[in-house]
PDB file of N, CA and C in Angstrom:
ATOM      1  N   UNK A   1      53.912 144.611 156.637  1.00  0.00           N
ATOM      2  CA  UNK A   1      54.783 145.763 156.573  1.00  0.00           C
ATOM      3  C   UNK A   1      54.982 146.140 155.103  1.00  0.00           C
ATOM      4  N   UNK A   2      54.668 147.697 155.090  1.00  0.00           N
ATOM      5  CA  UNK A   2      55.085 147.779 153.085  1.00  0.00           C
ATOM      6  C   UNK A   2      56.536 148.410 153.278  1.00  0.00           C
ATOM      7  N   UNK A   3      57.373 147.991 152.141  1.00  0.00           N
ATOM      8  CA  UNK A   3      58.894 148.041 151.778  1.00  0.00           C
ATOM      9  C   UNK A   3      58.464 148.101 150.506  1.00  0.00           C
ATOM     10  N   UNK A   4      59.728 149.243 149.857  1.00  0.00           N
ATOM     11  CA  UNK A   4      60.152 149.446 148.394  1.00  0.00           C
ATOM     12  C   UNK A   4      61.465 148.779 148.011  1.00  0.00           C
ATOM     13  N   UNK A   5      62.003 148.104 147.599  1.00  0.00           N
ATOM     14  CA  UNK A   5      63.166 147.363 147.200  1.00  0.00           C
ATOM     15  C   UNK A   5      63.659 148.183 145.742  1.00  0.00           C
ATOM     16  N   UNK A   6      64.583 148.405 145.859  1.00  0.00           N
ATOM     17  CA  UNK A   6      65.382 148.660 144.654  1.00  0.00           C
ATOM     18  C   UNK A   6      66.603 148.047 144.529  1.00  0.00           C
ATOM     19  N   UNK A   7      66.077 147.531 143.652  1.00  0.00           N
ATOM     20  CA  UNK A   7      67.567 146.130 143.170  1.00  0.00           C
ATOM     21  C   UNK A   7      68.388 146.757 142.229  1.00  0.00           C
ATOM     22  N   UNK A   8      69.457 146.488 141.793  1.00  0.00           N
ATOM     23  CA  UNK A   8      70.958 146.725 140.945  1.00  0.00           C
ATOM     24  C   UNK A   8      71.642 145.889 140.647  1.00  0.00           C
ATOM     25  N   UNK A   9      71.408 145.007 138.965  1.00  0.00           N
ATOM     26  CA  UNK A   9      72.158 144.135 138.837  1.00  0.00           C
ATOM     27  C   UNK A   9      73.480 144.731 138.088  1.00  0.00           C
ATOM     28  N   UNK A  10      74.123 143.729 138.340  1.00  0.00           N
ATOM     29  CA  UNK A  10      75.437 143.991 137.853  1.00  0.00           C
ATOM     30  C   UNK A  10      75.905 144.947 136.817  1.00  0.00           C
ATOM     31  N   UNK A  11      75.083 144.508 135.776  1.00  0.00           N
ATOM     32  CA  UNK A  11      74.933 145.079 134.475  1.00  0.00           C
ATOM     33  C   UNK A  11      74.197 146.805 134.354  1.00  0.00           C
ATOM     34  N   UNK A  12      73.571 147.211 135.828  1.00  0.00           N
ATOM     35  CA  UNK A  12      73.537 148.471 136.069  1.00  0.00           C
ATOM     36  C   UNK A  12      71.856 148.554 135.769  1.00  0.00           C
ATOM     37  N   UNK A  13      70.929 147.297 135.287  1.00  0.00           N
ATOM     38  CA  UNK A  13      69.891 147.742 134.964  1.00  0.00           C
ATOM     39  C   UNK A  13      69.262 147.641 136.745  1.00  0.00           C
ATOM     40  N   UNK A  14      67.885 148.247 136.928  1.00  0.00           N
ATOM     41  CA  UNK A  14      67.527 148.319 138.211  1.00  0.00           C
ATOM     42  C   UNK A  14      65.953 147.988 137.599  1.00  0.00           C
ATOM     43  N   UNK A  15      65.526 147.386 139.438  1.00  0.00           N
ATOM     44  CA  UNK A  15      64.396 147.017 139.497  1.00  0.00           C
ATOM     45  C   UNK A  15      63.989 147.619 140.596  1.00  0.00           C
ATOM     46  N   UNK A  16      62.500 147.739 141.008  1.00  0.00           N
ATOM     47  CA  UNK A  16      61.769 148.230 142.004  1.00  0.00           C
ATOM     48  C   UNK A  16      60.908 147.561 141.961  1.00  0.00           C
ATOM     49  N   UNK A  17      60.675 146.493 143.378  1.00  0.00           N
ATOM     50  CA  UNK A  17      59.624 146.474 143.990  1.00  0.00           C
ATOM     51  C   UNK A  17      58.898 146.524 144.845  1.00  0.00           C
ATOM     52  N   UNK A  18      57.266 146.377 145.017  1.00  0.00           N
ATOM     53  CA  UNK A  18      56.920 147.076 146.213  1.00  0.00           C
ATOM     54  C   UNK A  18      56.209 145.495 146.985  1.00  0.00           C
ATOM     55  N   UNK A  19      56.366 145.674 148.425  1.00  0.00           N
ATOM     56  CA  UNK A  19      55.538 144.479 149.363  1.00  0.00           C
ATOM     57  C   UNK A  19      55.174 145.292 150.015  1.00  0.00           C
ATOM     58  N   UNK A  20      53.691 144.821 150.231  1.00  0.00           N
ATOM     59  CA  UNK A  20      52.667 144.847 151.049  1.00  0.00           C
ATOM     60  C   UNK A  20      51.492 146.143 150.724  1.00  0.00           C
ATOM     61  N   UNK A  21      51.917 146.341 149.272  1.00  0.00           N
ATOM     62  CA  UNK A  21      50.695 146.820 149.068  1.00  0.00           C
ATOM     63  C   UNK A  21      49.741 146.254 148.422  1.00  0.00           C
ATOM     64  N   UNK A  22      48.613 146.878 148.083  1.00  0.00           N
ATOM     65  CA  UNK A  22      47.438 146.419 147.479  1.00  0.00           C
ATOM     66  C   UNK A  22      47.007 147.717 146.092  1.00  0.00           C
ATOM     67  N   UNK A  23      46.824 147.073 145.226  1.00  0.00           N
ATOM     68  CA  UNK A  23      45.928 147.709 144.400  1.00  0.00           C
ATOM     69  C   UNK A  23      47.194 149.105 143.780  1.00  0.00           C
ATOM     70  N   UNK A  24      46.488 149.553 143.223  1.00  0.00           N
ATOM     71  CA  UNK A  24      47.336 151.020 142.694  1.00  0.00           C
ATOM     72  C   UNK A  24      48.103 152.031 143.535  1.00  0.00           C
ATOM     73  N   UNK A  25      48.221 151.114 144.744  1.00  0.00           N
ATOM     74  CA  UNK A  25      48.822 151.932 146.078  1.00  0.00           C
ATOM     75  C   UNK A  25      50.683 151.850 145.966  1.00  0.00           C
ATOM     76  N   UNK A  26      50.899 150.540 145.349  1.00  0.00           N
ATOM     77  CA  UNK A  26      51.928 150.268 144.856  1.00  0.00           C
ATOM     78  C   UNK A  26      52.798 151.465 144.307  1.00  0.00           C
ATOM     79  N   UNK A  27      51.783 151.840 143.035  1.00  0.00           N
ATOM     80  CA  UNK A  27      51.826 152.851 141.773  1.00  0.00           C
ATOM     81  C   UNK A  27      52.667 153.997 142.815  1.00  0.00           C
ATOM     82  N   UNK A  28      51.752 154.521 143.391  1.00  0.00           N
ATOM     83  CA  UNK A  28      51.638 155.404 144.038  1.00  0.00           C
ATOM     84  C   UNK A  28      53.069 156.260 144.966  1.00  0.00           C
ATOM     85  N   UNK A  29      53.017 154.809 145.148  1.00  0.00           N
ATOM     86  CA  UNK A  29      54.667 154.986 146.845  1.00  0.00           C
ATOM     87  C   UNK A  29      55.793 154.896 145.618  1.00  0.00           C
ATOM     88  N   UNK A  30      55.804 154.243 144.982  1.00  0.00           N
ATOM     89  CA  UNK A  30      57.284 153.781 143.925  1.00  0.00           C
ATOM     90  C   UNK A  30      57.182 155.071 143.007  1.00  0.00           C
ATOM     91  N   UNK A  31      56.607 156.202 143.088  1.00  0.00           N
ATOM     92  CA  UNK A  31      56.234 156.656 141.809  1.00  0.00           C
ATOM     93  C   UNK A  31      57.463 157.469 141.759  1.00  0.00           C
ATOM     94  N   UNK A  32      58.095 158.630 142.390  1.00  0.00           N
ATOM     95  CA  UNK A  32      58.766 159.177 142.827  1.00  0.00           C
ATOM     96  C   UNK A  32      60.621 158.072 142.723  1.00  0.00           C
ATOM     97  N   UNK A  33      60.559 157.337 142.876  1.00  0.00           N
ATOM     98  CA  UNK A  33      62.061 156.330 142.901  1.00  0.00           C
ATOM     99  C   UNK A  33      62.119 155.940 141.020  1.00  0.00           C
ATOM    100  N   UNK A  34      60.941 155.541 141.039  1.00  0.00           N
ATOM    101  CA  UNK A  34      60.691 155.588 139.431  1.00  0.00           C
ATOM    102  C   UNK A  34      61.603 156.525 138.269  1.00  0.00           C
ATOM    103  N   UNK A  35      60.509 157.715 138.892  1.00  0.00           N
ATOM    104  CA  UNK A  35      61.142 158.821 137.581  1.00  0.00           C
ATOM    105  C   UNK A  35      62.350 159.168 137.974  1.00  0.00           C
ATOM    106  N   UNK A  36      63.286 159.199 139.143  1.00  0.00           N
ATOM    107  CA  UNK A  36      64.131 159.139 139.462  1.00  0.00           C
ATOM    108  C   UNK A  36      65.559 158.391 138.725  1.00  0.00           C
ATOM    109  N   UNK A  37      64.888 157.332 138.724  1.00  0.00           N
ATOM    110  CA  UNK A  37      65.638 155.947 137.978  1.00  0.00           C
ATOM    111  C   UNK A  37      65.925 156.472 136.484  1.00  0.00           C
ATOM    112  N   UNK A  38      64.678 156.997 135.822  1.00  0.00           N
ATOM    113  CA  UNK A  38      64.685 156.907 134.447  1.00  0.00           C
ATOM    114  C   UNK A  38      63.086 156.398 133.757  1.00  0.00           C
ATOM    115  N   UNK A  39      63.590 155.831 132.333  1.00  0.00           N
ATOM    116  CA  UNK A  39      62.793 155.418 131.817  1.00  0.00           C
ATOM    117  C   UNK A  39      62.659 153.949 131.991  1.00  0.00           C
ATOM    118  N   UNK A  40      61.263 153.800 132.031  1.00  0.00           N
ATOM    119  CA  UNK A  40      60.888 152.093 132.359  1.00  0.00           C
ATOM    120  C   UNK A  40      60.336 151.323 131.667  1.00  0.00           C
ATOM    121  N   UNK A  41      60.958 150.278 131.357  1.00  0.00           N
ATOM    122  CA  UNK A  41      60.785 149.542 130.159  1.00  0.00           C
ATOM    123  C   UNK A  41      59.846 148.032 130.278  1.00  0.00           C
ATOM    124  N   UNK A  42      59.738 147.891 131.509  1.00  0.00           N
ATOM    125  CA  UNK A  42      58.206 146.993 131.596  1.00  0.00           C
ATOM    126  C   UNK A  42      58.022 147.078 133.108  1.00  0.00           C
ATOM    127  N   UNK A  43      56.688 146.345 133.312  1.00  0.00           N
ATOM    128  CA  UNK A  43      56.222 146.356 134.499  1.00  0.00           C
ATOM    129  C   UNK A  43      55.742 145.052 134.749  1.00  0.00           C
ATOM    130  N   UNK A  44      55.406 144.637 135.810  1.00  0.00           N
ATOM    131  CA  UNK A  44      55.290 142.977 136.326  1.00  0.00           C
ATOM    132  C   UNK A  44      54.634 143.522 137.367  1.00  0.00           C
ATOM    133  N   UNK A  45      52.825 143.026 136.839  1.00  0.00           N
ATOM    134  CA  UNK A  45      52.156 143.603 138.676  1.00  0.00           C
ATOM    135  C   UNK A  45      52.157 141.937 138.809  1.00  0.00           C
ATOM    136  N   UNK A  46      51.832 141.878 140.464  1.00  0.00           N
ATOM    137  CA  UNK A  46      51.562 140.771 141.102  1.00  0.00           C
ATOM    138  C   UNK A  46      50.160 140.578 141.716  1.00  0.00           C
ATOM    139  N   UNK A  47      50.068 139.185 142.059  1.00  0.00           N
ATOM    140  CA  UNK A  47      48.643 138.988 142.440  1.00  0.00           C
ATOM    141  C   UNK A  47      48.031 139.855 143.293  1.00  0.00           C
ATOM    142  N   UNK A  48      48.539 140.978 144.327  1.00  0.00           N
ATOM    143  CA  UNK A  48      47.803 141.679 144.907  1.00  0.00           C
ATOM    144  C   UNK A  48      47.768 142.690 144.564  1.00  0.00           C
ATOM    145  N   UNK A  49      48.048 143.268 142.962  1.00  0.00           N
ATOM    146  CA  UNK A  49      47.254 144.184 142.353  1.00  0.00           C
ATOM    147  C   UNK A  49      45.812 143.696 142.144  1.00  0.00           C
ATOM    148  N   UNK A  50      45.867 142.865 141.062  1.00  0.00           N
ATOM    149  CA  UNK A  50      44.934 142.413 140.876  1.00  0.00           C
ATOM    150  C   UNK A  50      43.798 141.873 141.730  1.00  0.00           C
ATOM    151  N   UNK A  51      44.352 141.369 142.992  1.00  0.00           N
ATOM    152  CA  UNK A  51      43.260 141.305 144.081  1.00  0.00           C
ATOM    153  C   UNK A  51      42.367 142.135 144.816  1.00  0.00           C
ATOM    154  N   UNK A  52      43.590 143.395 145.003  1.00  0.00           N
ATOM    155  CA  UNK A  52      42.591 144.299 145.405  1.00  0.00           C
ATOM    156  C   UNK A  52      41.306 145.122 144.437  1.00  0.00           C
ATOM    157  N   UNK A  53      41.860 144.814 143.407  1.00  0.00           N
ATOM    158  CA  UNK A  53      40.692 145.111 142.180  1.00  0.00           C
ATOM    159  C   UNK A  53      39.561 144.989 141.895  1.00  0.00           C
ATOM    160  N   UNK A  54      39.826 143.567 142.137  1.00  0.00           N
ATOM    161  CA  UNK A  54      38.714 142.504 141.868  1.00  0.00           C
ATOM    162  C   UNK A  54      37.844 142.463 143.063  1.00  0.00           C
ATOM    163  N   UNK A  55      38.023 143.023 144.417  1.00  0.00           N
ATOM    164  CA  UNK A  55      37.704 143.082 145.601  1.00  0.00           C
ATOM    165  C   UNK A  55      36.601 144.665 145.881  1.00  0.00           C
ATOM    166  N   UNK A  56      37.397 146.016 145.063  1.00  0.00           N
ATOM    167  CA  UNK A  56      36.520 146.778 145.147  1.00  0.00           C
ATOM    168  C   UNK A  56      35.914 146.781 144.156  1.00  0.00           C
ATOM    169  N   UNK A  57      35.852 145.852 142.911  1.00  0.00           N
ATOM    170  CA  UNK A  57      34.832 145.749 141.695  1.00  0.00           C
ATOM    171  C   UNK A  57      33.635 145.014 142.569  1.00  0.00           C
ATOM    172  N   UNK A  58      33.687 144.119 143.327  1.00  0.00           N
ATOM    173  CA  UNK A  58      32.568 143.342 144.190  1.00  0.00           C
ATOM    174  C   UNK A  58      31.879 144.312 144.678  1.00  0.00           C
ATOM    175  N   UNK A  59      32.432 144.883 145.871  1.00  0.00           N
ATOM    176  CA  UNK A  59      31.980 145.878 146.861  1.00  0.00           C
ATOM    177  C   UNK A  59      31.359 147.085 145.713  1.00  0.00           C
ATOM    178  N   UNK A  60      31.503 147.551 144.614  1.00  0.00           N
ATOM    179  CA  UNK A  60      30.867 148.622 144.004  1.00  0.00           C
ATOM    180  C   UNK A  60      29.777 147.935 143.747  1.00  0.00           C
ATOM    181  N   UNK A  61      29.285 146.383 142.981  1.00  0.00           N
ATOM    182  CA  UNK A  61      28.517 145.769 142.651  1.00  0.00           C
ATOM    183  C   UNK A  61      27.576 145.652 143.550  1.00  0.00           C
ATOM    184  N   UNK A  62      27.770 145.881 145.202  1.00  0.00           N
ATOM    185  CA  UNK A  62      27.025 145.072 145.975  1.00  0.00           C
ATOM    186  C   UNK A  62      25.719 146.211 146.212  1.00  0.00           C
TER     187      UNK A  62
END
């Protein structure tokens, strides 16, 4: 199932993240809650960015 989470710590800073996507699809769905938020001051991809990456870098190779 993909879900967007937007967290709010105390201190008022916010986070967004996304489950169950793959690859730059992430990018994509959050993009919109993003600019919303403001300006963003880092990013933290997780292993299934990078997986799906590395997955259609194969498949172009093949």
């Amino acid at each position: 199932m993909k879900t967007i989470e937007v967290i709010v710590a105390p201190d008022g800073k916010t986070r967004v993240e996304t489950n169950g996507y793959t690859g730059s699809d992430c990018r994509q769905a959050s993009r919109a809650l993003l600019q919303a938020l403001g300006q963003q001051s880092s990013e933290q991809l997780k292993p299934e960015f990078h997986q799906a990456a590395t997955e259609q870098q194969q498949r172009a190779s093949e």
